[in-house]
N, C-alpha and C. Protein backbone atom coordinates (compact mmCIF):
# COMPACT_ATOMS: atom_id res chain seq x y z
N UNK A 1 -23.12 -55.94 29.01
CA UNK A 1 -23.72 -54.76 28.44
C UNK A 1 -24.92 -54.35 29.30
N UNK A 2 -24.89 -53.20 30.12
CA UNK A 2 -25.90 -52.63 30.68
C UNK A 2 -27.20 -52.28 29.80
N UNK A 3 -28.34 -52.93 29.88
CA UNK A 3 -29.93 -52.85 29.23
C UNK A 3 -30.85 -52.69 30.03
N UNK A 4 -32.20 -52.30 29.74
CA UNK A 4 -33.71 -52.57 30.64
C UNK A 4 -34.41 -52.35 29.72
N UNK A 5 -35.52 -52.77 30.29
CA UNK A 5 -36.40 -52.88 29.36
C UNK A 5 -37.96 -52.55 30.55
N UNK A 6 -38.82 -51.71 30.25
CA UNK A 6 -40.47 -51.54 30.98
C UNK A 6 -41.57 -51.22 30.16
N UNK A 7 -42.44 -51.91 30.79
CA UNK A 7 -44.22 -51.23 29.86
C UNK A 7 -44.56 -50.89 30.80
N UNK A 8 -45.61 -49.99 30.74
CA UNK A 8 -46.50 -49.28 31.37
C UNK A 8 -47.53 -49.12 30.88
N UNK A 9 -48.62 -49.22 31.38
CA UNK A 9 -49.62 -48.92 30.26
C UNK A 9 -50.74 -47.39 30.81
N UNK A 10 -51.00 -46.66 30.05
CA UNK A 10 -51.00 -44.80 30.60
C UNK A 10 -52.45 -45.07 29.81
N UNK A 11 -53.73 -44.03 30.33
CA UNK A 11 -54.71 -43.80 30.47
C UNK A 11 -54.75 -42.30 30.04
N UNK A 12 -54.48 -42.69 28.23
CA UNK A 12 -54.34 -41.48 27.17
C UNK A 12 -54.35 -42.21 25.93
N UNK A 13 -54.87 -41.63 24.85
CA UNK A 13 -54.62 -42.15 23.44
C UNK A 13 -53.18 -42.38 22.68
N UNK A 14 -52.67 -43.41 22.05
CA UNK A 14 -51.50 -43.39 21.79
C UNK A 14 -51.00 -42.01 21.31
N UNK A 15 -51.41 -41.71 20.62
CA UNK A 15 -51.44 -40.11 19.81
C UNK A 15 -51.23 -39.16 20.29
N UNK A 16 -51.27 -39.14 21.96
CA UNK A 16 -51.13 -38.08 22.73
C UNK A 16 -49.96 -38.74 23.71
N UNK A 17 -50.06 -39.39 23.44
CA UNK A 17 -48.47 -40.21 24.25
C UNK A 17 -47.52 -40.26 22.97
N UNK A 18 -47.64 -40.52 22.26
CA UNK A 18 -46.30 -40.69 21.21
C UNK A 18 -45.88 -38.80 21.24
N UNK A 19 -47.05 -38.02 20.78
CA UNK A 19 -46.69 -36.64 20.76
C UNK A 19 -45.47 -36.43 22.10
N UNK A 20 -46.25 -36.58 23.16
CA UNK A 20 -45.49 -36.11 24.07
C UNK A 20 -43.90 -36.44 24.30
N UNK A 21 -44.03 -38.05 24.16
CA UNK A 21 -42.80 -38.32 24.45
C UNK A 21 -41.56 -38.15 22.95
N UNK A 22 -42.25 -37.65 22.07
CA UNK A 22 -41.25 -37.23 20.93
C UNK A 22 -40.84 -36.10 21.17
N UNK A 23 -41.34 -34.79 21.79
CA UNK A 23 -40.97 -33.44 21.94
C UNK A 23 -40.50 -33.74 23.00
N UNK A 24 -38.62 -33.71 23.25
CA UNK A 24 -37.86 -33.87 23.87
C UNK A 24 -37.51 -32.93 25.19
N UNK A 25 -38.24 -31.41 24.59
CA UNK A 25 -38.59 -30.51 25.58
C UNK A 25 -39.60 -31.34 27.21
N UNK A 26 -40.47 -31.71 26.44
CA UNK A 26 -41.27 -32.28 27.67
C UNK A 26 -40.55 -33.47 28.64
N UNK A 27 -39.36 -33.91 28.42
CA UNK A 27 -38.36 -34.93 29.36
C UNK A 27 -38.19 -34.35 30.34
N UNK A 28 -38.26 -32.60 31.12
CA UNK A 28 -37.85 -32.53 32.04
C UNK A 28 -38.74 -32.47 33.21
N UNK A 29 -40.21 -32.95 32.60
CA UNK A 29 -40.90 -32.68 33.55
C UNK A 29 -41.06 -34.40 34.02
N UNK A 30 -40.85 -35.31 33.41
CA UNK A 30 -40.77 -36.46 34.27
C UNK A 30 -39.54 -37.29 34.44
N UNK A 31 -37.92 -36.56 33.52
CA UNK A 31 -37.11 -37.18 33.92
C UNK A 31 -36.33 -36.49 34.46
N UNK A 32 -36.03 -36.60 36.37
CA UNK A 32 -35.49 -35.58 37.38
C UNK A 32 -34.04 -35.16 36.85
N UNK A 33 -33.39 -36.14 36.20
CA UNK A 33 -31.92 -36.24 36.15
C UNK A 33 -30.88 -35.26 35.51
N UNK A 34 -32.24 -34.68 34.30
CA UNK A 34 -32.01 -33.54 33.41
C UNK A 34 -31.67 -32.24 34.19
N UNK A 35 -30.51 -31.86 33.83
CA UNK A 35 -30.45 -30.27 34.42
C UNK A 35 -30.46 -28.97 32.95
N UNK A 36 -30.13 -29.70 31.89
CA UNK A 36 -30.64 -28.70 30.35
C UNK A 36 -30.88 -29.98 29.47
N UNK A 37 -32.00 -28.98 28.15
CA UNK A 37 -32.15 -29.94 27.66
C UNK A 37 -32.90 -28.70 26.28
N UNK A 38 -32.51 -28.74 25.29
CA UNK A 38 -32.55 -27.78 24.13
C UNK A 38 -32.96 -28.42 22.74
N UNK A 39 -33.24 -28.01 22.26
CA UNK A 39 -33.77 -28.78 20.65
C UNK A 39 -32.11 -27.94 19.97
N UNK A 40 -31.41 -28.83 18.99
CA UNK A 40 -30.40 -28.32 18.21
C UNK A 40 -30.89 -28.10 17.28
N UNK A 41 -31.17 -29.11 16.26
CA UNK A 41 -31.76 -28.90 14.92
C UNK A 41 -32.62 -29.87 14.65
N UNK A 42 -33.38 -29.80 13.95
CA UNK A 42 -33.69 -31.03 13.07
C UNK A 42 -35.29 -31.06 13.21
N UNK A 43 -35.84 -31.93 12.69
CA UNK A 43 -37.65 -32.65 13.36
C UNK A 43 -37.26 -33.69 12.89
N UNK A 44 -38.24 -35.33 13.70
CA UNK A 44 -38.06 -36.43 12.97
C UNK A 44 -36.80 -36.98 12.98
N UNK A 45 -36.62 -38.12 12.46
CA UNK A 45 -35.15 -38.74 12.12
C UNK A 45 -33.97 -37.41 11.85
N UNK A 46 -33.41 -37.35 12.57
CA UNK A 46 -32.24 -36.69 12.30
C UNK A 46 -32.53 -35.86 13.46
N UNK A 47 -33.09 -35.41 14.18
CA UNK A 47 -33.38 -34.55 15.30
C UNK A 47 -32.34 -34.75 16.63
N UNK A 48 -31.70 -33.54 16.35
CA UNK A 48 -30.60 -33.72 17.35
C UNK A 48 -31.18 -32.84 18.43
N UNK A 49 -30.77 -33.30 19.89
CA UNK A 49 -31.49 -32.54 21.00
C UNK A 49 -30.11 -32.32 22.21
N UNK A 50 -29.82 -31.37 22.66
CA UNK A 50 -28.65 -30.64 23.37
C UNK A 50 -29.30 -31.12 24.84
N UNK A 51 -28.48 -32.13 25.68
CA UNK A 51 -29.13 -32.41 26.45
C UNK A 51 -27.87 -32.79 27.95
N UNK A 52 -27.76 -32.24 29.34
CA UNK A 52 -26.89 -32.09 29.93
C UNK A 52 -27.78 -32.82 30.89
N UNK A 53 -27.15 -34.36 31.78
CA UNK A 53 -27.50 -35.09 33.05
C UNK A 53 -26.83 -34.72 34.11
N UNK A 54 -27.45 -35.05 35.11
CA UNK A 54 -26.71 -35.11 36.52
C UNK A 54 -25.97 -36.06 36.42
N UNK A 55 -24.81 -35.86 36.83
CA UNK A 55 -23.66 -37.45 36.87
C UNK A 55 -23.22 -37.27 38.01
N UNK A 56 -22.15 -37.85 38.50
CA UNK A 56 -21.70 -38.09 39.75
C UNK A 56 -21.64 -36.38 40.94
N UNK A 57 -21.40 -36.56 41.89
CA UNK A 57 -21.63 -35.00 42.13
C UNK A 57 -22.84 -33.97 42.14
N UNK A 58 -23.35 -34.55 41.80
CA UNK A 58 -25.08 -33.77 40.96
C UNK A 58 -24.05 -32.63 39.76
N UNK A 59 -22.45 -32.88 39.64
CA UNK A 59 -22.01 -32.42 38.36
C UNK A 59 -22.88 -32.99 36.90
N UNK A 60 -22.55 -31.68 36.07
CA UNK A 60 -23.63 -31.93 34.61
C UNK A 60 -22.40 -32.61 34.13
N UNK A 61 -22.82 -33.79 33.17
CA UNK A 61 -22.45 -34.44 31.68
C UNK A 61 -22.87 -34.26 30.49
N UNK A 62 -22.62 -34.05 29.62
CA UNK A 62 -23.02 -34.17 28.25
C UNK A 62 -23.94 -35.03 28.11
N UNK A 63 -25.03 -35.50 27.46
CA UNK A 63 -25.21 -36.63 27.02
C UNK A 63 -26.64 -36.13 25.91
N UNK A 64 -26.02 -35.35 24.51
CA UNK A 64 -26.92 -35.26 23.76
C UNK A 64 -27.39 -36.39 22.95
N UNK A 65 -28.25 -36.32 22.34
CA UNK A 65 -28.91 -37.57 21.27
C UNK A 65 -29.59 -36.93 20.44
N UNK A 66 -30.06 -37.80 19.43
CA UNK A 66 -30.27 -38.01 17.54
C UNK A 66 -31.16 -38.58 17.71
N UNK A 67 -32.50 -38.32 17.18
CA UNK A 67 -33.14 -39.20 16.77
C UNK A 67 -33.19 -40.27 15.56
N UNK A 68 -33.20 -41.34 15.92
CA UNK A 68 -32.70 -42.66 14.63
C UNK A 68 -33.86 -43.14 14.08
N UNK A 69 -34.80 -43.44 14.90
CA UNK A 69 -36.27 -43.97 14.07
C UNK A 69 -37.46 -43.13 14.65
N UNK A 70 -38.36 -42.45 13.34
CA UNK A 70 -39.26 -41.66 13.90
C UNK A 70 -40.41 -42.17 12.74
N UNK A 71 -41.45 -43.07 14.18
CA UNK A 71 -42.87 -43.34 13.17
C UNK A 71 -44.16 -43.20 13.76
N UNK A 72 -44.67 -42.04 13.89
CA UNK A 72 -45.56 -41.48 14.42
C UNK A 72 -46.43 -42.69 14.13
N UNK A 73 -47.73 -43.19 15.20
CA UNK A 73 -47.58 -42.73 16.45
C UNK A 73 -47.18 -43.89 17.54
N UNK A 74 -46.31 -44.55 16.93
CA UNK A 74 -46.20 -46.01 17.48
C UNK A 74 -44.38 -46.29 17.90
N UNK A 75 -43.37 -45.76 17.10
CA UNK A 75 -42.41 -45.98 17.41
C UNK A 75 -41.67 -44.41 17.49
N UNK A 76 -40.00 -44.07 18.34
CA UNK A 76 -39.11 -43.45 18.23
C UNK A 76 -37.98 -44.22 19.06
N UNK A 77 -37.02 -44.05 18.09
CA UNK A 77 -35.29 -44.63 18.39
C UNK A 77 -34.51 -43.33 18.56
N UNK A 78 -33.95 -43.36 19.54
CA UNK A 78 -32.80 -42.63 19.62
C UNK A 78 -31.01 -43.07 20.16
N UNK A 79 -30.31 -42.22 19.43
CA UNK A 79 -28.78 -42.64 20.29
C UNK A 79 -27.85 -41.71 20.30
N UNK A 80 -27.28 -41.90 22.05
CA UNK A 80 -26.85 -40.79 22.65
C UNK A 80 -25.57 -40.21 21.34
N UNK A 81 -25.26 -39.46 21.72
CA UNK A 81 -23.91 -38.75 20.92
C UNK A 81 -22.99 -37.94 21.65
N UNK A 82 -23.23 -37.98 22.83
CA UNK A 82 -22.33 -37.13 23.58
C UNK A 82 -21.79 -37.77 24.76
N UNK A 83 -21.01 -37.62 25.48
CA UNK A 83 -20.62 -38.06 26.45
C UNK A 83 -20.02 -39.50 27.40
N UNK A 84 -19.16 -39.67 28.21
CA UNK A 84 -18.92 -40.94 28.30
C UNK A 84 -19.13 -41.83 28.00
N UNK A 85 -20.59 -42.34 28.13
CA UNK A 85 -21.43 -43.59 27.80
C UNK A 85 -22.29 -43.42 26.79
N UNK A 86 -22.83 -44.28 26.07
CA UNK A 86 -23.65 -43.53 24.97
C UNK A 86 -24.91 -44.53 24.83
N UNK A 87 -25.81 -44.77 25.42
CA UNK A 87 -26.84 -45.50 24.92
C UNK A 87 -27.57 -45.31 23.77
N UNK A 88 -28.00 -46.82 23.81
CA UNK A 88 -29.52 -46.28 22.62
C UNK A 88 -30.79 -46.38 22.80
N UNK A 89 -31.45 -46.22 22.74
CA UNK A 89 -33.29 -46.42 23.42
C UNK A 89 -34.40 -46.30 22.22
N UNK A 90 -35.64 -46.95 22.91
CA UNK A 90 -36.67 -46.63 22.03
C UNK A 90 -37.76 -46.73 22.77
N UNK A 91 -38.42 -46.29 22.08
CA UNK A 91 -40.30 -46.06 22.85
C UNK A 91 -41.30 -46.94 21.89
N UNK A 92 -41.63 -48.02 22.20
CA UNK A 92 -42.62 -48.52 21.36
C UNK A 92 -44.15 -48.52 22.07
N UNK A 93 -45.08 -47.94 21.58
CA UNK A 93 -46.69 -47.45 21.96
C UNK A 93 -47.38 -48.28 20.66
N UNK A 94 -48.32 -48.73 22.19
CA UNK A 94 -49.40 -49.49 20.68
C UNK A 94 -51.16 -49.01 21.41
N UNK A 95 -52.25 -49.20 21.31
CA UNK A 95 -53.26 -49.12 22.00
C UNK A 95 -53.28 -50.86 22.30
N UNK A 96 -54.24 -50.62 23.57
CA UNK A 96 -54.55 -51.78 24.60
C UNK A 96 -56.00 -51.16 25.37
N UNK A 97 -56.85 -51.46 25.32
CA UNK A 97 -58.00 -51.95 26.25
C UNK A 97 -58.45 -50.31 25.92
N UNK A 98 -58.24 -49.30 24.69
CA UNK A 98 -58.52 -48.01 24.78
C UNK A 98 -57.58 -46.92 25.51
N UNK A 99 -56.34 -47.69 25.91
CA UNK A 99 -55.25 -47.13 26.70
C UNK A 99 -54.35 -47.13 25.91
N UNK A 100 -52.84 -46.66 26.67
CA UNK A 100 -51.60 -46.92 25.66
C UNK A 100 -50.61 -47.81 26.67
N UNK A 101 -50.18 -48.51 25.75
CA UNK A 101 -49.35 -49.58 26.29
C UNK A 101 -47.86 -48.90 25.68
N UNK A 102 -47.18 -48.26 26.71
CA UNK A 102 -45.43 -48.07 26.83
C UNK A 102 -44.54 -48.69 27.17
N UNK A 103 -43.57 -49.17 25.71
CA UNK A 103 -42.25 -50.01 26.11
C UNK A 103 -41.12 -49.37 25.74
N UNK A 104 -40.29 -49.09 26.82
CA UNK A 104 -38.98 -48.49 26.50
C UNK A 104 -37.98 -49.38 26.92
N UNK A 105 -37.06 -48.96 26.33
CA UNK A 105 -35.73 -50.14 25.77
C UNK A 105 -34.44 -49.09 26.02
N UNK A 106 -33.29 -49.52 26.80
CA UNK A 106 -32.24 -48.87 27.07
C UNK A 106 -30.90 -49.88 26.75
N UNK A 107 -29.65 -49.44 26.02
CA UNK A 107 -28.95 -50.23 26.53
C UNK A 107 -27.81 -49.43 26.08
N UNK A 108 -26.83 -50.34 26.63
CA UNK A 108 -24.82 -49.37 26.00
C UNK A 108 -24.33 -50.71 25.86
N UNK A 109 -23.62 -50.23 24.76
CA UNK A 109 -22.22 -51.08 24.85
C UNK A 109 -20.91 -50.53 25.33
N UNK A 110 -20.53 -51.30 26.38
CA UNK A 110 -19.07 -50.74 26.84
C UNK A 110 -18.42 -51.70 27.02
N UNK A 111 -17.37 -51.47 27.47
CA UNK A 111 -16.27 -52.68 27.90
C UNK A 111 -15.03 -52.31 27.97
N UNK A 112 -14.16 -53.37 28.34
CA UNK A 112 -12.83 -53.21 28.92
C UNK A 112 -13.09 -52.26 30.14
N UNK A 113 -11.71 -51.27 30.52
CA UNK A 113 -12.06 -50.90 31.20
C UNK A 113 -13.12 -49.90 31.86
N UNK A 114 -13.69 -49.36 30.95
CA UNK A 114 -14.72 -48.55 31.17
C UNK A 114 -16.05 -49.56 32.09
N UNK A 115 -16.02 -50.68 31.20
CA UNK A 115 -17.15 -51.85 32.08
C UNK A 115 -16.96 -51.92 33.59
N UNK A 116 -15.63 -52.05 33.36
CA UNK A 116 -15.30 -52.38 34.49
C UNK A 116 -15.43 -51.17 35.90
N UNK A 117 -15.07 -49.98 35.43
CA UNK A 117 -15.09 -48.61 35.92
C UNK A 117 -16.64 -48.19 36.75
N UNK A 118 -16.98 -48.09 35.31
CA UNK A 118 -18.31 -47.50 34.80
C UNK A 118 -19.76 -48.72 34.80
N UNK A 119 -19.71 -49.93 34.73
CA UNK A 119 -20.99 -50.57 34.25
C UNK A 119 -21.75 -50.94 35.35
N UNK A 120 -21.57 -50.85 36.51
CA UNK A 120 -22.55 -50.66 37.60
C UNK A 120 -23.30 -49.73 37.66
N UNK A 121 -22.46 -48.66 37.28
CA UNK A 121 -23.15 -46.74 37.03
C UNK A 121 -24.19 -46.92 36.52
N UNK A 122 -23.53 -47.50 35.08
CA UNK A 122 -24.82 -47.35 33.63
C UNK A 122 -25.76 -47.78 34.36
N UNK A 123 -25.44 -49.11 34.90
CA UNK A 123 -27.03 -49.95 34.91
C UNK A 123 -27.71 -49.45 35.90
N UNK A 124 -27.32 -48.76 36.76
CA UNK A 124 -28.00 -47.90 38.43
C UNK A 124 -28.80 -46.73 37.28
N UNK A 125 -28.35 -46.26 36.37
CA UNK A 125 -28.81 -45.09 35.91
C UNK A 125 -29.80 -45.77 35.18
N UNK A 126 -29.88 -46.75 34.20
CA UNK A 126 -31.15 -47.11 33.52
C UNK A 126 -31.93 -47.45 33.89
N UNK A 127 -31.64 -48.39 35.48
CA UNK A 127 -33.14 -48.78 35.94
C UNK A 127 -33.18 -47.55 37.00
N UNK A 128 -32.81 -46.18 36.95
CA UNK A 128 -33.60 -44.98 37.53
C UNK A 128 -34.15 -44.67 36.45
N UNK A 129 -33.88 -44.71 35.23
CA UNK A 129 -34.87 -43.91 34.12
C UNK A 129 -36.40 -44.67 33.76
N UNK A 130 -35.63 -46.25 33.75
CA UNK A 130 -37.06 -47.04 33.48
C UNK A 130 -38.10 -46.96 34.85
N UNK A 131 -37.53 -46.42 36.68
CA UNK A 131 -38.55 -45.96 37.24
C UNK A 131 -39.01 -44.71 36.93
N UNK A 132 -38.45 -43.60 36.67
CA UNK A 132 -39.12 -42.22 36.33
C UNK A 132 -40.08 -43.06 35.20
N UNK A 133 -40.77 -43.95 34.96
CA UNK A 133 -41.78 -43.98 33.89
C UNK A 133 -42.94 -43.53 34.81
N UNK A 134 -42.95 -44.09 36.24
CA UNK A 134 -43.96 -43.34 36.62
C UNK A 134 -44.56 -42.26 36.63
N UNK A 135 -43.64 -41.68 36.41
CA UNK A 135 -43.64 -40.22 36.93
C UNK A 135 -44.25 -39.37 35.42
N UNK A 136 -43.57 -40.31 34.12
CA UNK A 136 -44.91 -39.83 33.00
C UNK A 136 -45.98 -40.06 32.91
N UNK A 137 -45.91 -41.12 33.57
CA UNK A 137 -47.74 -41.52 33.63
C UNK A 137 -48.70 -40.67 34.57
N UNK A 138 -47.86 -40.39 35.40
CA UNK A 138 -48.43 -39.65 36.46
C UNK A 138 -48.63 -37.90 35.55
N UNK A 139 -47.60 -37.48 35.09
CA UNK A 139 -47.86 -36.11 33.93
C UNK A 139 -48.96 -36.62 33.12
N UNK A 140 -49.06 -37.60 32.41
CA UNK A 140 -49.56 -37.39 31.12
C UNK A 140 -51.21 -37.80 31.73
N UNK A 141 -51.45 -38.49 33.15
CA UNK A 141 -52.65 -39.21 33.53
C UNK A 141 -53.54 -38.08 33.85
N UNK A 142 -52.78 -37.02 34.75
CA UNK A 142 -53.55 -35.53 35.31
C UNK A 142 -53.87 -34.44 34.52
């Protein structure tokens, strides 16, 4: 089963990091991979978000998601609903030293042949997402 797991710790109040990284709109400014990305319905748990990746080709995939656990300002769960592979993830934020300490969590279950196909992919793609963390820290630091 393709997983990762990173902290980071960002030089902002949790409160302004949990905000950010819950409004799903703001993903495209630190995750490159996104080519659309739309609010469907919802706020909170149940928040479905219309969301299209680069996949092979720099061709778009599906890969919308739901939000599953929403607890301001410390946790959000989400899981994909669209497309080939479907992960699930979460963001856990706590304060540290007057900073925020960021842990995100990725993983899929696949198998048979898709593992076999596909599970090098997944895992090339999650540890590119768990590096774009820089790249929020770097948004949310300036």
């Amino acid at each position: 089963m393709p997983d990762a797991e990173r902290t980071i710790v960002i030089d902002r109040p949790v409160a302004d990091v949990f905000a950010f990284i819950a409004d799903g709109a703001n993903a495209q400014q630190w995750r490159s991979g996104i080519l659309e990305l739309s609010k469907k319905a919802g706020d909170g748990v149940g928040a479905v978000y219309r969301q299209v990746v680069r996949g092979p080709g720099g061709r778009g995939i599906d890969a919308d998601y739901e939000i599953t656990e929403y607890q301001p300002p410390t946790h959000m769960a989400f899981r994909t609903i669209a497309g080939p592979v479907r992960p699930i993830g979460s963001y856990d934020i706590r304060s540290r030293d007057g900073k925020t300490e960021l842990t995100f969590r990725l993983s899929a279950e696949i198998g048979g042949l898709k593992k076999l196909l596909m599970g090098g992919a997944v895992q090339k793609t999650m540890d590119a997402e768990m590096a774009r963390l820089d790249r929020l820290k770097q948004v949310l630091e300036s």
